[in-house]
C-alpha atoms as a PDB file:
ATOM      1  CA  UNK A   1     -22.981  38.347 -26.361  1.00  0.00           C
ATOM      2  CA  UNK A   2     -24.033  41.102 -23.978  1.00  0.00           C
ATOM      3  CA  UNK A   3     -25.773  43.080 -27.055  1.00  0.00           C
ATOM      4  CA  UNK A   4     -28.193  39.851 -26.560  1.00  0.00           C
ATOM      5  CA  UNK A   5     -28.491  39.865 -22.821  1.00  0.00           C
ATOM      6  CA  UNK A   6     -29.006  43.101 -22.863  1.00  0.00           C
ATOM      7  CA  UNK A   7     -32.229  43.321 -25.522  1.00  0.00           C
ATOM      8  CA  UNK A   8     -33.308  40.253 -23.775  1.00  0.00           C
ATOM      9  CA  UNK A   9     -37.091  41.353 -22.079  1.00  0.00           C
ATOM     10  CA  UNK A  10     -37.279  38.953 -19.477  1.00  0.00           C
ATOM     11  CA  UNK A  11     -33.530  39.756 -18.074  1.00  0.00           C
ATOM     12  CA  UNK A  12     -34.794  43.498 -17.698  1.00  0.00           C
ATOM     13  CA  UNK A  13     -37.882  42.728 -16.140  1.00  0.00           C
ATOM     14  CA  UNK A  14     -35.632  40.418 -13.528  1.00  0.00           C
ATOM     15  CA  UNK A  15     -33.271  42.914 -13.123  1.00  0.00           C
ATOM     16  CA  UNK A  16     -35.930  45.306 -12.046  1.00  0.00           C
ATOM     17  CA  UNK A  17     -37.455  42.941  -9.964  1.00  0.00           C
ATOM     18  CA  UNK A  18     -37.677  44.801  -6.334  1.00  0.00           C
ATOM     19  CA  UNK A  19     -40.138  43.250  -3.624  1.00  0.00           C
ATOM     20  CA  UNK A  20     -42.166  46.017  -2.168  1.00  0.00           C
ATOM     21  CA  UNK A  21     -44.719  43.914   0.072  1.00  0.00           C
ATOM     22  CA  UNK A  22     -43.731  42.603   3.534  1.00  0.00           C
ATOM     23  CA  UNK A  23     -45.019  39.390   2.724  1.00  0.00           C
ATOM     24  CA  UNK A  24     -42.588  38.120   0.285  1.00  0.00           C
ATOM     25  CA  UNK A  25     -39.410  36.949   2.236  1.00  0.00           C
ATOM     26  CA  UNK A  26     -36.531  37.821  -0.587  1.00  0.00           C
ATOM     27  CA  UNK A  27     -34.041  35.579   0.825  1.00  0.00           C
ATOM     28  CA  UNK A  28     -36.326  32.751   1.127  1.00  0.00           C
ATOM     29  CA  UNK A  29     -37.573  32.585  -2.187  1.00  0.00           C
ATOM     30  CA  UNK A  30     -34.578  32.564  -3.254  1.00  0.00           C
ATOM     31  CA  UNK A  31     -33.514  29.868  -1.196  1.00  0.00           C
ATOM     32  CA  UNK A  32     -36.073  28.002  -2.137  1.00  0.00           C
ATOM     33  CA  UNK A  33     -36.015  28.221  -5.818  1.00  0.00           C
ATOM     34  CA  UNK A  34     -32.023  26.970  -5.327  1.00  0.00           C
ATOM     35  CA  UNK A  35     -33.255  23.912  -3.150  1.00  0.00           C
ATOM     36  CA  UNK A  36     -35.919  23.298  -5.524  1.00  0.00           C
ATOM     37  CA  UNK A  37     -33.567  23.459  -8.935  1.00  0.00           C
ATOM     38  CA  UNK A  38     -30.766  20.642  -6.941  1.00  0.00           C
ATOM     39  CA  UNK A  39     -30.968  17.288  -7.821  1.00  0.00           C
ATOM     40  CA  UNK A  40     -33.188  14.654  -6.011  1.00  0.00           C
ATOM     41  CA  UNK A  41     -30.362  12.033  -5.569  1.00  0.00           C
ATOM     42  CA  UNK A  42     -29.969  10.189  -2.418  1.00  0.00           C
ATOM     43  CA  UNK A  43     -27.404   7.533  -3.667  1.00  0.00           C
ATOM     44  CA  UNK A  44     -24.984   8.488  -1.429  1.00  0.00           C
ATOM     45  CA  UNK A  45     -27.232   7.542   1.431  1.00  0.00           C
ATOM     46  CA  UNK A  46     -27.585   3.823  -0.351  1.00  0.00           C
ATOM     47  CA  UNK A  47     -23.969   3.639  -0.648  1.00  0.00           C
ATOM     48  CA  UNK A  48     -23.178   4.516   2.858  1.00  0.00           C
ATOM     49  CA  UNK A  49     -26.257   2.060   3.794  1.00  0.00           C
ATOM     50  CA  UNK A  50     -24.515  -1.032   1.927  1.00  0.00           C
ATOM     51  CA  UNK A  51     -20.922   0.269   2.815  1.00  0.00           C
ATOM     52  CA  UNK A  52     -22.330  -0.028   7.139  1.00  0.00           C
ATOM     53  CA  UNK A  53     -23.653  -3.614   6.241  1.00  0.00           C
ATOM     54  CA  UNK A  54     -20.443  -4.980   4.396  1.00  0.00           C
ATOM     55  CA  UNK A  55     -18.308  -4.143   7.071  1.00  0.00           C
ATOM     56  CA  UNK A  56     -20.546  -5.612   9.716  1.00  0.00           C
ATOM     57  CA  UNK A  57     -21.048  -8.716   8.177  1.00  0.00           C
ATOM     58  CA  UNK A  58     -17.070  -8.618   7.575  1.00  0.00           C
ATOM     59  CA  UNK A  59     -16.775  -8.181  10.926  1.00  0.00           C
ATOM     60  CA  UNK A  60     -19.141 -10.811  12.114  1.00  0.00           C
ATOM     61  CA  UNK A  61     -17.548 -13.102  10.009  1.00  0.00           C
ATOM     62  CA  UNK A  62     -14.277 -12.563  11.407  1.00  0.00           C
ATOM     63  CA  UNK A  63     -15.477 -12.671  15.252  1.00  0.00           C
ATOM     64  CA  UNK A  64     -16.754 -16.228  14.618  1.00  0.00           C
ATOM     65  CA  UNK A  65     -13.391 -17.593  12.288  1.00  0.00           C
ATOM     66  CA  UNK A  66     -11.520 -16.956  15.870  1.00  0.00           C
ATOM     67  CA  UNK A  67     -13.048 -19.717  17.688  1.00  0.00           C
ATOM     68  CA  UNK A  68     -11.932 -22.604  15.649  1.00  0.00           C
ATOM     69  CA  UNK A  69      -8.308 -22.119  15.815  1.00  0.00           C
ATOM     70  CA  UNK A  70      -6.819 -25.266  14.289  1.00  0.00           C
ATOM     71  CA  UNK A  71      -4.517 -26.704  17.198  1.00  0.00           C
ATOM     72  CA  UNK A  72      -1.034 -26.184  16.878  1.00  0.00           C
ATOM     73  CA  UNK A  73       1.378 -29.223  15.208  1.00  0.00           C
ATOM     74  CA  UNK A  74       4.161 -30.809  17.445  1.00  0.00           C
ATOM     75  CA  UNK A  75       6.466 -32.950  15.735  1.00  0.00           C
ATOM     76  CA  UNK A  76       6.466 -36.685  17.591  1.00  0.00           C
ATOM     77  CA  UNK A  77       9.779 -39.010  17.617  1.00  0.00           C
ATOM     78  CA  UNK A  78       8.397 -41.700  15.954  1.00  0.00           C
ATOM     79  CA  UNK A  79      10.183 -44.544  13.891  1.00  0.00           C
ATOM     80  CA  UNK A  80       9.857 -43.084  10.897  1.00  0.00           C
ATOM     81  CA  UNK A  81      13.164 -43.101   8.801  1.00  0.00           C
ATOM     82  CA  UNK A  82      14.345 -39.391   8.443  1.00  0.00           C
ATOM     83  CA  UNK A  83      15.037 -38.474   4.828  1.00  0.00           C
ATOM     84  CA  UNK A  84      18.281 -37.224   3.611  1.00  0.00           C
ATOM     85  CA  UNK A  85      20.355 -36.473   0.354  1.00  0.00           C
ATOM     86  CA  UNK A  86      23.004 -38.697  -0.490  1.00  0.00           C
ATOM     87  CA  UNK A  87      25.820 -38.100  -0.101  1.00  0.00           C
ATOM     88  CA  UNK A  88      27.610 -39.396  -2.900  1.00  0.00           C
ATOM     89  CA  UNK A  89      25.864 -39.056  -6.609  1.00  0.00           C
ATOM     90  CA  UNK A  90      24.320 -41.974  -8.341  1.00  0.00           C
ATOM     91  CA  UNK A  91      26.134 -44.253 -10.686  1.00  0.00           C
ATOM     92  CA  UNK A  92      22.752 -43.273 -13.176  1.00  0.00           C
ATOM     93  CA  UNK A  93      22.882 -39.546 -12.755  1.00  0.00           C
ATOM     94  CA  UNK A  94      25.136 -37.087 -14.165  1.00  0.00           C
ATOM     95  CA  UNK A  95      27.694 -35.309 -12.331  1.00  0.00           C
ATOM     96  CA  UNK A  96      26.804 -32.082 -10.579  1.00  0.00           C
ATOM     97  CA  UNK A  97      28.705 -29.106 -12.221  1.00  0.00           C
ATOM     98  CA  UNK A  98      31.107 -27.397 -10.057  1.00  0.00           C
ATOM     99  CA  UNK A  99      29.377 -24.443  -8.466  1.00  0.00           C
ATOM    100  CA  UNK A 100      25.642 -25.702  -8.845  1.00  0.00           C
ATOM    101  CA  UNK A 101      23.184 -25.384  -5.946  1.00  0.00           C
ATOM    102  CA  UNK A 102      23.520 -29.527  -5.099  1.00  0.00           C
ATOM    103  CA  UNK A 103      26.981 -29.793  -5.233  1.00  0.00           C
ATOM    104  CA  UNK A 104      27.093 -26.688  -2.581  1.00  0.00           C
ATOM    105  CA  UNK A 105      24.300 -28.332  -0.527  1.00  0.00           C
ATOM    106  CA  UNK A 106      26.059 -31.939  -0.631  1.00  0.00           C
ATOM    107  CA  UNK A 107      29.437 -29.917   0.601  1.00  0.00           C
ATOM    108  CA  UNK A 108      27.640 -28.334   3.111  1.00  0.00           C
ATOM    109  CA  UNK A 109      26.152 -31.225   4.305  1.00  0.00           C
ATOM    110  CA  UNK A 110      29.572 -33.392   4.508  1.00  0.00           C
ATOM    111  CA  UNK A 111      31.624 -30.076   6.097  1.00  0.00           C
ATOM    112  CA  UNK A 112      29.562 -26.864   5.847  1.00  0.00           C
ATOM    113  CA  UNK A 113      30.488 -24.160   4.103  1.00  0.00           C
ATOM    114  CA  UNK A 114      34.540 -23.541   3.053  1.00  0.00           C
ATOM    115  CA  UNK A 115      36.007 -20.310   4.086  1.00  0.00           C
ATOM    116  CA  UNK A 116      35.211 -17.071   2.263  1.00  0.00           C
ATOM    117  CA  UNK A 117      38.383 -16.254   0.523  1.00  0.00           C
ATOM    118  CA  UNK A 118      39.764 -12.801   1.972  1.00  0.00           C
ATOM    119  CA  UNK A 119      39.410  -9.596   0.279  1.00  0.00           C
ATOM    120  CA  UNK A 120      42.713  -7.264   0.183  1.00  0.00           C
ATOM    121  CA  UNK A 121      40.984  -3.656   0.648  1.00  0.00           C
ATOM    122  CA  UNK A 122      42.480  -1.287  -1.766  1.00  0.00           C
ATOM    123  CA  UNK A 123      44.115   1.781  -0.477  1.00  0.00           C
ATOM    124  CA  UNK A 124      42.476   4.680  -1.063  1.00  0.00           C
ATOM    125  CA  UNK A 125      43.394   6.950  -3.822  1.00  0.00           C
ATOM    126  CA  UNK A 126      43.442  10.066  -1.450  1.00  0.00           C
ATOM    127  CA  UNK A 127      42.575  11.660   1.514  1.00  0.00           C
ATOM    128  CA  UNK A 128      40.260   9.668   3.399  1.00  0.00           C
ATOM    129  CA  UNK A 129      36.791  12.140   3.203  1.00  0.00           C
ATOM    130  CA  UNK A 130      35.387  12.958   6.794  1.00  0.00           C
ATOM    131  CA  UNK A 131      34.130  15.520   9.371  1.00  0.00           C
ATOM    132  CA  UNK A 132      37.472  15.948  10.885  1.00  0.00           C
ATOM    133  CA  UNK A 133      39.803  15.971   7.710  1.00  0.00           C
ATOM    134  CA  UNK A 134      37.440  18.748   6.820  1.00  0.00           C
ATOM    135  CA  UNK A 135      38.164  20.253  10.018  1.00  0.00           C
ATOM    136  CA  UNK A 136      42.005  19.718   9.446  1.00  0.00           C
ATOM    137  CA  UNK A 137      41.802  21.339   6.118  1.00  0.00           C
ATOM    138  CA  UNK A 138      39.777  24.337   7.057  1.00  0.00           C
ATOM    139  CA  UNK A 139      42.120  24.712  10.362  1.00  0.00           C
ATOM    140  CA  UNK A 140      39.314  24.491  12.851  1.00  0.00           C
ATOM    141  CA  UNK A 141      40.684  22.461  15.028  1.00  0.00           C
END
């Protein structure tokens, strides 16, 4: 590969290349040939264009949804007849299976919930593990 750069004319030519006259500004040449060879895009300048609009409109949009704030609900005592479960099943349905979601509800309803049963906390096989048993052990104390 460098056997071909190097018998390559043009490369030795532009390897020899040295200004001389006072009237040929190196660096900008150079500079300009780079800003010449860069792509024309200006995309980005759309996208940031479209991006500003979106989120003005969005917020536009959101500024005017705040002044039709739906008014709040109060419950009224009227007459009508409040809804609730029975409290003993129907002759037509089956009955609930002990443990299932209605039959809790319906005991809830008649005496809330029954007592939790109590939990006997095992004793611990050993030493109970903590800063100041480590202490003990190590004699720190």
């Amino acid at each position: 590969m460098s056997e071909e750069l190097n018998r390559d004319p043009l490369l030795g030519q532009l390897a020899r290349f040295q200004p001389s006259s006072p009237a040929i500004d190196r660096d900008g040449l150079l500079f300009a040939m780079g800003k010449a060879s860069a792509p024309k895009t200006r995309w980005w300048k759309v996208a940031v264009v479209a991006l500003a609009v979106c989120q003005a409109a969005t917020l536009g949009i959101w500024l005017m949804g705040f002044g039709e704030r739906p008014a709040a609900i109060v419950p009224s005592k009227s007459s009508e007849p409040k809804l609730e479960l029975p409290t003993t099943p129907s002759p037509a349905s089956p009955p609930e299976a002990s443990g299932s979601y209605l039959e809790m509800v319906r005991r809830w309803e008649r005496n809330g919930f029954p007592a939790p049963a109590p939990v006997n906390d095992p004793e611990p096989a050993g030493p109970v593990l903590s800063v100041a048993a480590t202490q003990q052990v190590l004699g720190t104390d």
